[in-house]
N, C-alpha and C. Protein backbone atom coordinates (compact mmCIF):
# COMPACT_ATOMS: atom_id res chain seq x y z
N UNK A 1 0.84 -1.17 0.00
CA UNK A 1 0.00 0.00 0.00
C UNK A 1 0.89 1.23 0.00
N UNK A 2 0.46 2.14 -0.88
CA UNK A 2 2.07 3.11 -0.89
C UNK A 2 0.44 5.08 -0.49
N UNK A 3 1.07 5.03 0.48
CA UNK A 3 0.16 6.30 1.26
C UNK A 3 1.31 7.37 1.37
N UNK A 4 1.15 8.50 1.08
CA UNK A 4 1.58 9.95 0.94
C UNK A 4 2.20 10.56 2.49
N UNK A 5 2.99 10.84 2.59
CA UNK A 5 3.18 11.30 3.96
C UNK A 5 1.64 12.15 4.72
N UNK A 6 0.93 13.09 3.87
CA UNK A 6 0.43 13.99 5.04
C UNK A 6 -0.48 13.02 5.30
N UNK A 7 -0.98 12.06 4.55
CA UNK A 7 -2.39 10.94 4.44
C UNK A 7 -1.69 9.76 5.81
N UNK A 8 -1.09 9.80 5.93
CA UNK A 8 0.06 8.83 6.90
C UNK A 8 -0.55 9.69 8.25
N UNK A 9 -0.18 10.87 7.90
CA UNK A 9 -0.02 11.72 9.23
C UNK A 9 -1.20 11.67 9.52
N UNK A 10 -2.11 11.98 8.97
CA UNK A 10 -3.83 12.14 9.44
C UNK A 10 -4.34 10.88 9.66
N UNK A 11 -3.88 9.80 9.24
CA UNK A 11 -4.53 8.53 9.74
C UNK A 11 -3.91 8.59 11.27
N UNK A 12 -2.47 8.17 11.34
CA UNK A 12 -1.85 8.23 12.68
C UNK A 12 -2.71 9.22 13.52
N UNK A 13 -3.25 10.47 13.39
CA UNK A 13 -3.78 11.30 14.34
C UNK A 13 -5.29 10.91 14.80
N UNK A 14 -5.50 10.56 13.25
CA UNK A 14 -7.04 9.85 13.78
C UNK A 14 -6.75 8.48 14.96
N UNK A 15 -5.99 7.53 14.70
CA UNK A 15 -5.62 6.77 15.56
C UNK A 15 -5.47 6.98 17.11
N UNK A 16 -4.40 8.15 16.80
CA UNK A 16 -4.58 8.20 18.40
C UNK A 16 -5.62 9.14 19.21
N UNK A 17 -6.42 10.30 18.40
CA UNK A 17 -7.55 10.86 18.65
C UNK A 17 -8.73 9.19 19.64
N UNK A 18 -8.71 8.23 18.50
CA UNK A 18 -9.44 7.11 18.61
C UNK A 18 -8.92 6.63 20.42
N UNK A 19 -7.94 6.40 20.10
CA UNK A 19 -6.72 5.49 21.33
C UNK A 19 -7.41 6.71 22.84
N UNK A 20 -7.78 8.08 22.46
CA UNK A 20 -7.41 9.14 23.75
C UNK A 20 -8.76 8.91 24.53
N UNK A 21 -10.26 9.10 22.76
CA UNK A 21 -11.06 8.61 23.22
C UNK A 21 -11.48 7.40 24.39
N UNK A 22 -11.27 6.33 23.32
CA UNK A 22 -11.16 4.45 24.39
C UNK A 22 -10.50 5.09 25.42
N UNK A 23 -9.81 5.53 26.14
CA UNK A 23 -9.06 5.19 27.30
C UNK A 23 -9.72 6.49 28.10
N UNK A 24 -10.54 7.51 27.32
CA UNK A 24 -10.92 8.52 28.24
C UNK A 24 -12.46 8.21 28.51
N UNK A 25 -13.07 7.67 27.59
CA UNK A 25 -14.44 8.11 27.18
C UNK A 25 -14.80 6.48 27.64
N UNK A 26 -14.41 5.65 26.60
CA UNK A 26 -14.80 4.22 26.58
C UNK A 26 -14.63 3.49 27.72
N UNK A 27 -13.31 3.56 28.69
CA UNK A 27 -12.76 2.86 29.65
C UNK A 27 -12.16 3.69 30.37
N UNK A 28 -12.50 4.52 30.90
CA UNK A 28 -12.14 5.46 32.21
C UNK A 28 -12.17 4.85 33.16
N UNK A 29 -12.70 3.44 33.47
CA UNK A 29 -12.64 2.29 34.67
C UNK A 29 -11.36 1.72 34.71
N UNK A 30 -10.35 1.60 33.54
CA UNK A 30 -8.91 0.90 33.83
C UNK A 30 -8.20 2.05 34.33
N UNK A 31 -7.83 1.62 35.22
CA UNK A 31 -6.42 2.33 36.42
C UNK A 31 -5.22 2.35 35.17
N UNK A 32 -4.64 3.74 35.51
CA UNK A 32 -3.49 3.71 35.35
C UNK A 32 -2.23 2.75 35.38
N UNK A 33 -2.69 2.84 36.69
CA UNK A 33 -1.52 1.45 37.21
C UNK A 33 -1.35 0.56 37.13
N UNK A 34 -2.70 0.09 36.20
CA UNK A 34 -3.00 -1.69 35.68
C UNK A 34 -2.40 -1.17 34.12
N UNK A 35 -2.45 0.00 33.57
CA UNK A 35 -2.36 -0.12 32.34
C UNK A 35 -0.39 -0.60 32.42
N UNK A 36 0.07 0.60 32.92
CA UNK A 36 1.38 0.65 33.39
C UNK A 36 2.03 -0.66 33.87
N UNK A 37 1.08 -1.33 34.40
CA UNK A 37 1.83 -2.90 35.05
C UNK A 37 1.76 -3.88 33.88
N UNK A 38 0.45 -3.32 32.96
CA UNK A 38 0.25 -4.80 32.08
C UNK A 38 1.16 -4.39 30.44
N UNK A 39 0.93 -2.75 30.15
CA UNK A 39 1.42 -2.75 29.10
C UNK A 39 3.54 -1.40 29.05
N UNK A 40 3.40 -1.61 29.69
CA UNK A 40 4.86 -0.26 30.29
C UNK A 40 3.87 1.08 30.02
N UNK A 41 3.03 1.55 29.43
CA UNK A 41 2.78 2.67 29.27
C UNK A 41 0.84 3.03 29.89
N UNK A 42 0.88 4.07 29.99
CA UNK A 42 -0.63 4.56 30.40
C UNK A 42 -0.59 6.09 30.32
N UNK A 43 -2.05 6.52 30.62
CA UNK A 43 -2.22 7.58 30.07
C UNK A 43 -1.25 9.21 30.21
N UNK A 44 -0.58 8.50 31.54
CA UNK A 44 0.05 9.54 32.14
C UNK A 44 1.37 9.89 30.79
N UNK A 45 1.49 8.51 30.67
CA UNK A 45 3.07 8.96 29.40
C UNK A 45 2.58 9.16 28.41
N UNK A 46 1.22 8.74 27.83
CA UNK A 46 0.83 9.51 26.83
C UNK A 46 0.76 10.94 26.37
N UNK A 47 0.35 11.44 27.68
CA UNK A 47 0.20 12.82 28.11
C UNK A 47 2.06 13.12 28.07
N UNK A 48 2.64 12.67 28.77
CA UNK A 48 3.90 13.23 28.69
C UNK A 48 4.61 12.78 26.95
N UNK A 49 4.28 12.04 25.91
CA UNK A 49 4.96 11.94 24.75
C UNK A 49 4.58 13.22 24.37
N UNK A 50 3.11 13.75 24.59
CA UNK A 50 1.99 14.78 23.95
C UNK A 50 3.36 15.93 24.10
N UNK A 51 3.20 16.14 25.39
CA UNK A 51 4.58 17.04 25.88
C UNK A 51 5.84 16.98 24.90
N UNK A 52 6.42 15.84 25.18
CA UNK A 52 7.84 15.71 24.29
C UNK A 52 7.24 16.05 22.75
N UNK A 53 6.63 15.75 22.18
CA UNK A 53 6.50 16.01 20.71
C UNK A 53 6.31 17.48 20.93
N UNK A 54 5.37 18.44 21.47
CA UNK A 54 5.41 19.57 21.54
C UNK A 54 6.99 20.59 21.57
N UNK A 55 7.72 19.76 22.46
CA UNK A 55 8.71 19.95 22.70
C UNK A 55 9.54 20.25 21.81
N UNK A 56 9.96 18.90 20.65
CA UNK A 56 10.50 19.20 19.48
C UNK A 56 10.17 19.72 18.27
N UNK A 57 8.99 20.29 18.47
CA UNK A 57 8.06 21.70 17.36
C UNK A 57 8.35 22.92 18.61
N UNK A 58 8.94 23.01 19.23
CA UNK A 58 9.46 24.20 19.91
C UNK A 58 8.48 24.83 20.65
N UNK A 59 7.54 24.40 20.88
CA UNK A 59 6.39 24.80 21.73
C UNK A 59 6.79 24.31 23.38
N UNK A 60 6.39 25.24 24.01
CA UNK A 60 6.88 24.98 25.56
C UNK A 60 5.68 24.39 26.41
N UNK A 61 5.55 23.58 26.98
CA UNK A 61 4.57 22.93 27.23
C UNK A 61 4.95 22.06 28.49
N UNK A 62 4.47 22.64 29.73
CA UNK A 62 5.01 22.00 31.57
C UNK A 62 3.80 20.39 31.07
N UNK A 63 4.30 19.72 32.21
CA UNK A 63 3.85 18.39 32.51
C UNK A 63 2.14 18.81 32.85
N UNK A 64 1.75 19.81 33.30
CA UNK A 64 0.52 19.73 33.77
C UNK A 64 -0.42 20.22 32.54
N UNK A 65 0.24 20.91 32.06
CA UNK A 65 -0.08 21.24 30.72
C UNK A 65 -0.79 20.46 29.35
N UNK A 66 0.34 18.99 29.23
CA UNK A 66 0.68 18.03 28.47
C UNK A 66 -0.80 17.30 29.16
N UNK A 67 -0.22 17.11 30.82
CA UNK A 67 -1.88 16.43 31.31
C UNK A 67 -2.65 16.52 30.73
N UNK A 68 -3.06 18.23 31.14
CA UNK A 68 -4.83 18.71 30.98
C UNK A 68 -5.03 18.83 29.58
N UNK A 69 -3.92 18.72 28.41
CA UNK A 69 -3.91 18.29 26.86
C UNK A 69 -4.65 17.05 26.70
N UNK A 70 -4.37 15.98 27.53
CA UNK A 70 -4.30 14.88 27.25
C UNK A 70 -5.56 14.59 27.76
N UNK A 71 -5.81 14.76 28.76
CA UNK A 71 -6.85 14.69 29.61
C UNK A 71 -8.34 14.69 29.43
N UNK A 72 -7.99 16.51 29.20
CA UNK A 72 -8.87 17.35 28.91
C UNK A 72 -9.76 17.77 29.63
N UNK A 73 -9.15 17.94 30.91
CA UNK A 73 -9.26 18.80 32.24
C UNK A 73 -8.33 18.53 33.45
N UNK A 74 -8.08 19.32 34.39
CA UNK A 74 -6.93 19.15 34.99
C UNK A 74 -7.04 17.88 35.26
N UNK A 75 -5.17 16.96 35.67
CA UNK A 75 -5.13 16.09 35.67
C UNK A 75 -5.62 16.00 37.52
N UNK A 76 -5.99 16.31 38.40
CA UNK A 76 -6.64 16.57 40.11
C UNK A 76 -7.89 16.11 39.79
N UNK A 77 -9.30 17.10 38.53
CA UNK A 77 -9.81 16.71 38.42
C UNK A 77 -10.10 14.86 38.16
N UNK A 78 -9.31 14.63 37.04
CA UNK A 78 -9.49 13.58 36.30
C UNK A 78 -9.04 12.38 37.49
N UNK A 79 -7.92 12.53 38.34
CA UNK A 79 -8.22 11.51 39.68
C UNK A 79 -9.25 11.39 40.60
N UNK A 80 -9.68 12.82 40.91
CA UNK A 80 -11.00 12.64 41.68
C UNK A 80 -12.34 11.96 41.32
N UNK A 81 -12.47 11.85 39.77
CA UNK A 81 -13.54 11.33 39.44
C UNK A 81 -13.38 9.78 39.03
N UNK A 82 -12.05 9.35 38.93
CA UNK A 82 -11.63 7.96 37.99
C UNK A 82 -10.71 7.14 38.72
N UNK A 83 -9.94 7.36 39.59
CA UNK A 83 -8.77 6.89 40.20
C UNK A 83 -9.18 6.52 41.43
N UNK A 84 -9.04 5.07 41.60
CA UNK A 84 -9.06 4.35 42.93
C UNK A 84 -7.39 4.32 43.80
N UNK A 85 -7.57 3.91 44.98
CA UNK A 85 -6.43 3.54 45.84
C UNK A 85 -5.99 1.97 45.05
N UNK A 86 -5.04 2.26 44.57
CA UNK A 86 -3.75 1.14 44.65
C UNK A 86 -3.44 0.37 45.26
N UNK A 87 -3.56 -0.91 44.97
CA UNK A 87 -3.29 -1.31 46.92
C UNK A 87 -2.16 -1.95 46.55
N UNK A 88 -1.27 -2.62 47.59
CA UNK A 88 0.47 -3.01 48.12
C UNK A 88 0.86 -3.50 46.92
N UNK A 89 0.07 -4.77 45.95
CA UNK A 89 0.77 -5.37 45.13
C UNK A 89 0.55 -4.85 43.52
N UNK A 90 -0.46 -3.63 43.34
CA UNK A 90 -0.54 -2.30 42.15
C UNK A 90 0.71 -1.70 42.45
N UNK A 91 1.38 -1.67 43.57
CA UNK A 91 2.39 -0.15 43.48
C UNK A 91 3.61 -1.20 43.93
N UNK A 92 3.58 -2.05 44.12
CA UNK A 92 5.08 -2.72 43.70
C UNK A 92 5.41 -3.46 42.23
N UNK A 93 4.11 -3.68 41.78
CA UNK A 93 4.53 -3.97 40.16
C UNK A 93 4.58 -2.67 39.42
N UNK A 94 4.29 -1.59 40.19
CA UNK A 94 4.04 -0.51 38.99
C UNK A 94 5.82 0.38 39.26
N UNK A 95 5.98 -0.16 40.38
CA UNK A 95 7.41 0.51 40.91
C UNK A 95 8.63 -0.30 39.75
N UNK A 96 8.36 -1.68 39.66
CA UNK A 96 9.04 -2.40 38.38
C UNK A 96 8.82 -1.83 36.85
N UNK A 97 7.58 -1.94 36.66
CA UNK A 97 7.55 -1.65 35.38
C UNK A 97 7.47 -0.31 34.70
N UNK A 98 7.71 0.78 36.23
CA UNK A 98 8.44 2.07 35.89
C UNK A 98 9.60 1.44 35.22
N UNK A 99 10.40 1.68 36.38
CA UNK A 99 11.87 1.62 36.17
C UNK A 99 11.95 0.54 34.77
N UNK A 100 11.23 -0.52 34.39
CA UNK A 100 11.61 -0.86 32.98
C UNK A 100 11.46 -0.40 31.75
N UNK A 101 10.17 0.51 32.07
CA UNK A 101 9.64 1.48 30.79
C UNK A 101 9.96 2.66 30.54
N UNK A 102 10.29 3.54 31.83
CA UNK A 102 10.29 5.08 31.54
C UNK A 102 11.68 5.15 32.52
N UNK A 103 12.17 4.54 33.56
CA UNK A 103 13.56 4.66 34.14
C UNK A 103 13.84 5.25 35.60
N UNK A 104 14.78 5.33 35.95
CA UNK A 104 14.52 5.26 37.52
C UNK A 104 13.95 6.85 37.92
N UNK A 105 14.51 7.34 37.29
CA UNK A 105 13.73 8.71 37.26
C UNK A 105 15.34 9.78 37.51
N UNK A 106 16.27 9.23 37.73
CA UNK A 106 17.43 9.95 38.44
C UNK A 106 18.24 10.21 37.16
């Protein structure tokens, strides 16, 4: 299949437009921390790639920013209404599959 770069680009956007939906709209019931344990990534690094790509189009754009981009209202809000407590064995697999996906942080 031979597709044009900008036709590339607008599918990819529709994609992840689709991807922001499902995970905001469709399934706002999966935890973060299950996404993060089962797949290395969740919405939070989504929100932070949102950031980094901004980044390298020279646009300045803080982490809370990238959030409420991603979000699409502050990220305080979006725990208060969606985010359960974690319990002992969510935040020791999620403490692993940090450090394997995104790094120790140091």
């Amino acid at each position: 299949m031979d597709i044009d770069d900008q036709t590339r680009i607008e599918l990819e956007a529709a994609a992840f437009r689709r991807l922001q939906k499902h995970l905001m709209d469709d399934r706002a019931d999966v935890q973060n921390i299950d996404m993060m344990n089962l797949t290395g990534f969740c919405r939070n690094c989504l929100s932070r790639w949102y950031q980094e790509a901004a980044s390298v189009r020279g646009i300045e754009m803080s982490k809370d920013e990238g959030r409420e981009m991603f979000y699409g209202m502050p990220y305080a809000d979006w725990r208060a209404q969606h985010q359960t407590e974690a319990t002992d064995d969510q935040k020791s697999a999620f403490k692993r599959a940090f450090e394997e996906n995104v790094g120790t942080g140091e």
